[in-house]
N, C-alpha and C. Protein backbone atom coordinates (compact mmCIF):
# COMPACT_ATOMS: atom_id res chain seq x y z
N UNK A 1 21.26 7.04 4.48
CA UNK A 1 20.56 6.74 3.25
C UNK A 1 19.07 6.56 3.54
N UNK A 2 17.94 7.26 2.52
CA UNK A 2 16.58 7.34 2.70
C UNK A 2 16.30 5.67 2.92
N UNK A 3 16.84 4.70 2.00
CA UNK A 3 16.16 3.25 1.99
C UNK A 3 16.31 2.76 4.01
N UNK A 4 17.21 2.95 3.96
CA UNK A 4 17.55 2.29 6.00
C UNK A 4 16.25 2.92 6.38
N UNK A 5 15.62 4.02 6.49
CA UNK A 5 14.05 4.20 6.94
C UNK A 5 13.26 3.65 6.32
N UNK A 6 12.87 2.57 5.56
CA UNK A 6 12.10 1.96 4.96
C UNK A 6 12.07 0.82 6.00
N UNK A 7 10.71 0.52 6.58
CA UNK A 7 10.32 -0.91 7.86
C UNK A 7 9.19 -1.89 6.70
N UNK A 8 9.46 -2.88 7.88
CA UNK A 8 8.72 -3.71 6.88
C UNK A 8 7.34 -4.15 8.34
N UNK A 9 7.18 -3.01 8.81
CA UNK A 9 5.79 -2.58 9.86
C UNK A 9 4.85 -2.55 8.89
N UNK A 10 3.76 -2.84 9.74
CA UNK A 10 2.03 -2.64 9.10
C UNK A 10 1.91 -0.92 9.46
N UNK A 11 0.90 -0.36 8.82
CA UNK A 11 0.41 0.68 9.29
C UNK A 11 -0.91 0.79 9.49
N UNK A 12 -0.75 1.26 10.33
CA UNK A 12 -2.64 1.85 10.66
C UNK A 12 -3.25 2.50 10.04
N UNK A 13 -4.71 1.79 9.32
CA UNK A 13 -5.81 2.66 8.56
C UNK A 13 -6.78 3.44 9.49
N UNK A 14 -7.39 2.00 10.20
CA UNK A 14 -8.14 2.27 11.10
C UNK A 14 -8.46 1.38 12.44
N UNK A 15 -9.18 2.21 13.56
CA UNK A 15 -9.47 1.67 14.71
C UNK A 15 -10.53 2.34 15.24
N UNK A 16 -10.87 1.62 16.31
CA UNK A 16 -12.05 2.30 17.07
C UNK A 16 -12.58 3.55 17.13
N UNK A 17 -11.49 4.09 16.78
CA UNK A 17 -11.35 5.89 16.62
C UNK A 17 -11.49 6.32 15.63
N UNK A 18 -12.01 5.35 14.25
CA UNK A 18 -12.32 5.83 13.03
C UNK A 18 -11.02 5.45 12.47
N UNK A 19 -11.12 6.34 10.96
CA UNK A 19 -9.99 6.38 9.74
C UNK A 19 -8.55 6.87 10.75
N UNK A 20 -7.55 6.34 10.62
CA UNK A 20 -6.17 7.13 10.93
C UNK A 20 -5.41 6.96 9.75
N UNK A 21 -5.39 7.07 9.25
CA UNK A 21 -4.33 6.98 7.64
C UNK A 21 -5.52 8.23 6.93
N UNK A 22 -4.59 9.39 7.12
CA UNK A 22 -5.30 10.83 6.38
C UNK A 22 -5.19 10.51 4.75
N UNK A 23 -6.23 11.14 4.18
CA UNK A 23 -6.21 11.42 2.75
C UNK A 23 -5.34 12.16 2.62
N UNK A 24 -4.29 11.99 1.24
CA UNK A 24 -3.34 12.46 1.04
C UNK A 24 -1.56 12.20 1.22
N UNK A 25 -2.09 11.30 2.19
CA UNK A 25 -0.76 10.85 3.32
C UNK A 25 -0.12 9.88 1.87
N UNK A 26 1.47 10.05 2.29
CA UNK A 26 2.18 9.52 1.09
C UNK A 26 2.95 8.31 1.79
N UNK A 27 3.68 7.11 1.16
CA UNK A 27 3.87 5.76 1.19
C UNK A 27 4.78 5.78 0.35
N UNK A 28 6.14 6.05 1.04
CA UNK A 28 6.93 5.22 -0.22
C UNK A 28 7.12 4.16 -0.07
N UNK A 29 7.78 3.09 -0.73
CA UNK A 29 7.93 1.81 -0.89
C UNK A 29 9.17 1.35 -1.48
N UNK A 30 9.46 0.24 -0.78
CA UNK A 30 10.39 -0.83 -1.99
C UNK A 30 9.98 -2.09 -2.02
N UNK A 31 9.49 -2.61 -3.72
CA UNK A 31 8.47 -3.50 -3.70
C UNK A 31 9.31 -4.68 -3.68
N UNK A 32 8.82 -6.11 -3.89
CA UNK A 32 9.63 -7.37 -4.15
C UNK A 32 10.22 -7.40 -4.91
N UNK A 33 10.30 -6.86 -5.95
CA UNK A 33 11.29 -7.05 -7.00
C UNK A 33 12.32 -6.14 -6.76
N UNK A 34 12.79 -5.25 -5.64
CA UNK A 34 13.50 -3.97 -4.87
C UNK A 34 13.23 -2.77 -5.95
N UNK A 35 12.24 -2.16 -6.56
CA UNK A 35 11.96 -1.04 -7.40
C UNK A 35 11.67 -0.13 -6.38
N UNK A 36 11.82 0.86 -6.51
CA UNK A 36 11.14 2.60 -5.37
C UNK A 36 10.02 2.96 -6.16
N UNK A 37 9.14 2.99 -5.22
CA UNK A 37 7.87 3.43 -5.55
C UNK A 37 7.58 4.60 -4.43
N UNK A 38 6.05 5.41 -4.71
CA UNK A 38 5.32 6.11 -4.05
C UNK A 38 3.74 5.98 -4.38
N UNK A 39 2.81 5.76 -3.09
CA UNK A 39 1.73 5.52 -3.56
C UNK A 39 0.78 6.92 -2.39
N UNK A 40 0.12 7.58 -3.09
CA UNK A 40 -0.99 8.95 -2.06
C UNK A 40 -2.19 8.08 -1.99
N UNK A 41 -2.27 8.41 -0.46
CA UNK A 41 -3.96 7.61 -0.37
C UNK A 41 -5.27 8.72 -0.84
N UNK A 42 -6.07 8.40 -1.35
CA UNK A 42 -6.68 9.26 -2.43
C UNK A 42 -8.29 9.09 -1.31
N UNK A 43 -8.86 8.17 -0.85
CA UNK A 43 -9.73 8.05 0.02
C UNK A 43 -9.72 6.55 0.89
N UNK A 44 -10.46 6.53 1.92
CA UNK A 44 -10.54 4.72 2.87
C UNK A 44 -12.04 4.81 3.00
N UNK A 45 -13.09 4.08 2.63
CA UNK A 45 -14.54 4.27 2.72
C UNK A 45 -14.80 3.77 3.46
N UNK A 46 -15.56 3.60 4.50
CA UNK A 46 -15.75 2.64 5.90
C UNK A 46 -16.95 1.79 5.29
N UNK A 47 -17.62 2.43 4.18
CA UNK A 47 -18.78 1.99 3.80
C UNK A 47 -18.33 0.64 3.11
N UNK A 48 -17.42 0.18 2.73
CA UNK A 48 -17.36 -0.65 1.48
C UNK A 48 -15.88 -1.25 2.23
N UNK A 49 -16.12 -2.01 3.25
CA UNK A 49 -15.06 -3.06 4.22
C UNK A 49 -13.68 -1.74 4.09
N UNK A 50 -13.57 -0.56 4.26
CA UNK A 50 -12.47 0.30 4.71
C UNK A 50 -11.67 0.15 3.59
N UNK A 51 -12.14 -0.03 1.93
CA UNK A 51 -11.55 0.06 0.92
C UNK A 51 -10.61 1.46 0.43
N UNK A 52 -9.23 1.42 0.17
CA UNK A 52 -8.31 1.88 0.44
C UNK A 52 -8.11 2.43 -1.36
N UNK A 53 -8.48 3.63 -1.32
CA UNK A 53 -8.32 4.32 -2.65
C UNK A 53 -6.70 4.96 -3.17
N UNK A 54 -6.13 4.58 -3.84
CA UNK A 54 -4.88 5.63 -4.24
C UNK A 54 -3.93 5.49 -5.52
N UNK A 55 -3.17 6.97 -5.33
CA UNK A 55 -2.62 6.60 -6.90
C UNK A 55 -1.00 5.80 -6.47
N UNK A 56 -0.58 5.37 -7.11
CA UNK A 56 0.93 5.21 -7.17
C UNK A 56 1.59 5.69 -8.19
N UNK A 57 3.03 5.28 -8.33
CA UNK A 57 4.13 5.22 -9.22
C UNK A 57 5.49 4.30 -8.85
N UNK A 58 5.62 3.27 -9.52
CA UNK A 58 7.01 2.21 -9.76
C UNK A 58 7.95 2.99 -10.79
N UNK A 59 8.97 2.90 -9.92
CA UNK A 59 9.81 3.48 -11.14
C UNK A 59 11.27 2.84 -10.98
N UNK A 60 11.99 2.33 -12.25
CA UNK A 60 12.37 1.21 -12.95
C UNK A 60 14.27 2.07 -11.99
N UNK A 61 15.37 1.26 -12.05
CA UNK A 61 16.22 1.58 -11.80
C UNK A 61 17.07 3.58 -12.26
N UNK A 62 16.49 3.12 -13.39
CA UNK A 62 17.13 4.45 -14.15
C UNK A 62 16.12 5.81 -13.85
N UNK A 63 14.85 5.84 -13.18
CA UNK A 63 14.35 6.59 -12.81
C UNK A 63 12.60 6.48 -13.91
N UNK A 64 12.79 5.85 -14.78
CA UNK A 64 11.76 5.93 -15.80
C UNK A 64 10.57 5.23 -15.07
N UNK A 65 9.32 5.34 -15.37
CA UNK A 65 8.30 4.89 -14.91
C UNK A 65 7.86 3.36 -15.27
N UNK A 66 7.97 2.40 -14.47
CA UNK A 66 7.63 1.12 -14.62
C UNK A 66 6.37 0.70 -14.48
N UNK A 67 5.46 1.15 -13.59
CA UNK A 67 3.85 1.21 -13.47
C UNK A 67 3.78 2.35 -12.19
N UNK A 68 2.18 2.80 -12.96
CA UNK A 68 1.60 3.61 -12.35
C UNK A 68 0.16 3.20 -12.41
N UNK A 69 -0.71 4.23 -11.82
CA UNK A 69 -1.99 4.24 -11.88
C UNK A 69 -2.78 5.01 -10.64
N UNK A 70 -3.63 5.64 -11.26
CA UNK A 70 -4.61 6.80 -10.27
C UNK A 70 -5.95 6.10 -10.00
N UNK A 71 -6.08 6.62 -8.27
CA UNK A 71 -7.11 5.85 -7.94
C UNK A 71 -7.97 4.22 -8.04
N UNK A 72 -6.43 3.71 -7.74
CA UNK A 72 -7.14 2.33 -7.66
C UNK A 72 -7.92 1.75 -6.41
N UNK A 73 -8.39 1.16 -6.34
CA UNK A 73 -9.14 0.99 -5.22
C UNK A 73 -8.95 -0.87 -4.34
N UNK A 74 -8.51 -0.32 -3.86
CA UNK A 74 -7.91 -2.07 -2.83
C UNK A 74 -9.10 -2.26 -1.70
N UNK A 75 -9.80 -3.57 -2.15
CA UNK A 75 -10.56 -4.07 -1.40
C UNK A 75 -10.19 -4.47 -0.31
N UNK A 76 -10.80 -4.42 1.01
CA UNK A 76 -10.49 -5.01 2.38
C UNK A 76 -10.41 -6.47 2.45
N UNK A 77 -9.52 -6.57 3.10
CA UNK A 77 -8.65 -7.85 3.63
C UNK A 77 -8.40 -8.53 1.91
N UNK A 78 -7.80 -7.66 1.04
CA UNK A 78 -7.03 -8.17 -0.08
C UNK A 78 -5.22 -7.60 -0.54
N UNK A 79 -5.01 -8.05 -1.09
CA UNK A 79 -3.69 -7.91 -1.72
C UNK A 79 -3.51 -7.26 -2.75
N UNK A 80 -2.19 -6.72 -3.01
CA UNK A 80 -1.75 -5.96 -4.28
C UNK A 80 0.08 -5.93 -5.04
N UNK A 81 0.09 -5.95 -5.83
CA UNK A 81 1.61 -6.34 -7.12
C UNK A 81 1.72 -5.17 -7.45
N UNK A 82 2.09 -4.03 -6.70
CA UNK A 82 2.56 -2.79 -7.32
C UNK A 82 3.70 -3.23 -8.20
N UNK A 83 4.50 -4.12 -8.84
CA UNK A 83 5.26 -3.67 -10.05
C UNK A 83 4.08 -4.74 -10.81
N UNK A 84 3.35 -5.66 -10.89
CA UNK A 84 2.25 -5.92 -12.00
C UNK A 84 1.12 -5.28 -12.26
N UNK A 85 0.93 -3.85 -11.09
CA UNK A 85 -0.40 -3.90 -11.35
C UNK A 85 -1.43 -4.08 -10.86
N UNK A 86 -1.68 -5.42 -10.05
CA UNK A 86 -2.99 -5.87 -10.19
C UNK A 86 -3.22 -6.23 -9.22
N UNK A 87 -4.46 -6.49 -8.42
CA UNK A 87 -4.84 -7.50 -7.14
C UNK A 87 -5.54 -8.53 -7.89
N UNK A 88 -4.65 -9.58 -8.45
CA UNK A 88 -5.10 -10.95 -8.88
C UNK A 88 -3.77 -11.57 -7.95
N UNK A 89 -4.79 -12.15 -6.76
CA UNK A 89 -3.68 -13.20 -6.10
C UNK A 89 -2.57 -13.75 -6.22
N UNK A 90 -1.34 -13.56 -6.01
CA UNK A 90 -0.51 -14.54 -6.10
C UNK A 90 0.31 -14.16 -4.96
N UNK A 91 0.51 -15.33 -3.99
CA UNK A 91 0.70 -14.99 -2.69
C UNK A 91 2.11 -14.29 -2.45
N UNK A 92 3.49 -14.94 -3.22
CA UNK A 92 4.74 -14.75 -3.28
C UNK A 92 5.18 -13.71 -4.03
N UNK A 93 3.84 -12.58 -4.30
CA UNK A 93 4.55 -11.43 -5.40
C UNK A 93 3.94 -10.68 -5.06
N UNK A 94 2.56 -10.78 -4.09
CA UNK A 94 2.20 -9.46 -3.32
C UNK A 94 3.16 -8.62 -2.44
N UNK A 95 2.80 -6.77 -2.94
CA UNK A 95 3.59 -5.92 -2.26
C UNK A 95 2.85 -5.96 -0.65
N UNK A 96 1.71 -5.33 -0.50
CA UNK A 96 1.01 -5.17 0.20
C UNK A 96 -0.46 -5.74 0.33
N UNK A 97 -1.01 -5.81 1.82
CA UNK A 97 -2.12 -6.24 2.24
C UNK A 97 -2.97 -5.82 2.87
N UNK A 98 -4.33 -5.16 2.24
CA UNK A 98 -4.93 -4.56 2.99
C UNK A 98 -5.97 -5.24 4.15
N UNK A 99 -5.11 -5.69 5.34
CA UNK A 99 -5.40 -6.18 6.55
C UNK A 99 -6.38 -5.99 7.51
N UNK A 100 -7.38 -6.55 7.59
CA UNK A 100 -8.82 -5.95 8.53
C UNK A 100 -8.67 -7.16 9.90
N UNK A 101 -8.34 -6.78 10.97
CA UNK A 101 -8.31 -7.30 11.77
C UNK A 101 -9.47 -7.52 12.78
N UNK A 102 -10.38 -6.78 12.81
CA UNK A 102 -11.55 -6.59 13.31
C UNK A 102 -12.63 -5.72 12.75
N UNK A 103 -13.95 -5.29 13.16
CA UNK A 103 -14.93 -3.94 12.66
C UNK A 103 -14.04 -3.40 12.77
N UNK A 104 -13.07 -3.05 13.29
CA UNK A 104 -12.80 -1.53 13.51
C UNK A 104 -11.12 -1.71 12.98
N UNK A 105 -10.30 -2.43 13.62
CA UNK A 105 -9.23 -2.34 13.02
C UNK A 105 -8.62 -2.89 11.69
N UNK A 106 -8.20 -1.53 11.06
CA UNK A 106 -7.59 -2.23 9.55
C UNK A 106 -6.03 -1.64 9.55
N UNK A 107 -4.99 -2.37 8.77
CA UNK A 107 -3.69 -2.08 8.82
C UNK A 107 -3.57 -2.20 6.96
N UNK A 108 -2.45 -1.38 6.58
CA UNK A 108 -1.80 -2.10 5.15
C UNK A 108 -0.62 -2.26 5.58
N UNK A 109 -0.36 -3.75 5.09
CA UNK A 109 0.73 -4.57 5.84
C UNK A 109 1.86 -5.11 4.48
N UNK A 110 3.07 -4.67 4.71
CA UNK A 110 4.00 -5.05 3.37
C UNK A 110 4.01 -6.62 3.46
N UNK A 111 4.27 -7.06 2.45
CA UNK A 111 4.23 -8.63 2.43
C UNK A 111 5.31 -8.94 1.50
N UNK A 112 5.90 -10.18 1.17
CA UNK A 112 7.17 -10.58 0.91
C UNK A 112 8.06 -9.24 0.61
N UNK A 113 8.96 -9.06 1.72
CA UNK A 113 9.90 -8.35 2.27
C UNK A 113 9.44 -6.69 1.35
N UNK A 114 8.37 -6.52 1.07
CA UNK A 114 8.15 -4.92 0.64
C UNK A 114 8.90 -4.42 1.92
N UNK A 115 8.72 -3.09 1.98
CA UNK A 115 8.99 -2.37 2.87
C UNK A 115 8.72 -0.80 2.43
N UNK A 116 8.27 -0.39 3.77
CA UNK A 116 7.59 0.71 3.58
C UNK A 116 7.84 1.78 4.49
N UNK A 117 7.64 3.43 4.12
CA UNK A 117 7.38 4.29 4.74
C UNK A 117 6.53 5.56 4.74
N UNK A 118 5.80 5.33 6.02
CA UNK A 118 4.79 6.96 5.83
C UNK A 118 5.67 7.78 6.04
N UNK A 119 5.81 9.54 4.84
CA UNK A 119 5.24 10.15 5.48
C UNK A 119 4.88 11.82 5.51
């Protein structure tokens, strides 16, 4: 079954070596609330703390679309509620975290039990 390849690993944006998470590269997901999603990274700007551009789609048990949205843009070292929507904090309902560990290294890291896969 596709879900057993779903980890609940960080992935690599970037490191010393620049961007590693290609434009385009796809992410599926299963968020906290267990919905299947897919999110395309659309751009990562190094200019603006390695801010992480892309579209998604949540989609509800029966296959219908629960949230979407093109080109949102996730600020460095912040959080995001792919089934609300939004990066307005709330620590226990964030899917993901866009993780800056140093200048150079950044990860997006699933957070309460998301789980994720590139690819």
């Amino acid at each position: 079954m596709l879900a057993d390849s779903f980890k609940s690993e960080r992935i690599l944006v970037s490191n010393k070596e620049g961007i590693q998470l290609e434009t385009g590269s796809i992410i599926l997901f299963i968020t906290t609330d267990g919905d299947f999603g897919k999110m395309e990274i659309v751009s990562i700007n190094p200019e603006e703390n390695y801010k992480i551009s892309f579209n998604y789609t949540v989609y509800n048990n029966n296959g219908s679309v629960k949230t979407s949205m093109d080109n949102f843009g996730l600020r460095g070292t912040w959080a995001f509620d792919f089934d609300k929507g939004n990066d307005e904090a709330v620590r226990y309902e964030n899917d993901i975290w866009s993780h800056r560990i140093d200048n150079f290294k950044t990860y997006l890291s699933p957070e309460n039990e998301t789980l994720m896969l590139l690819i």
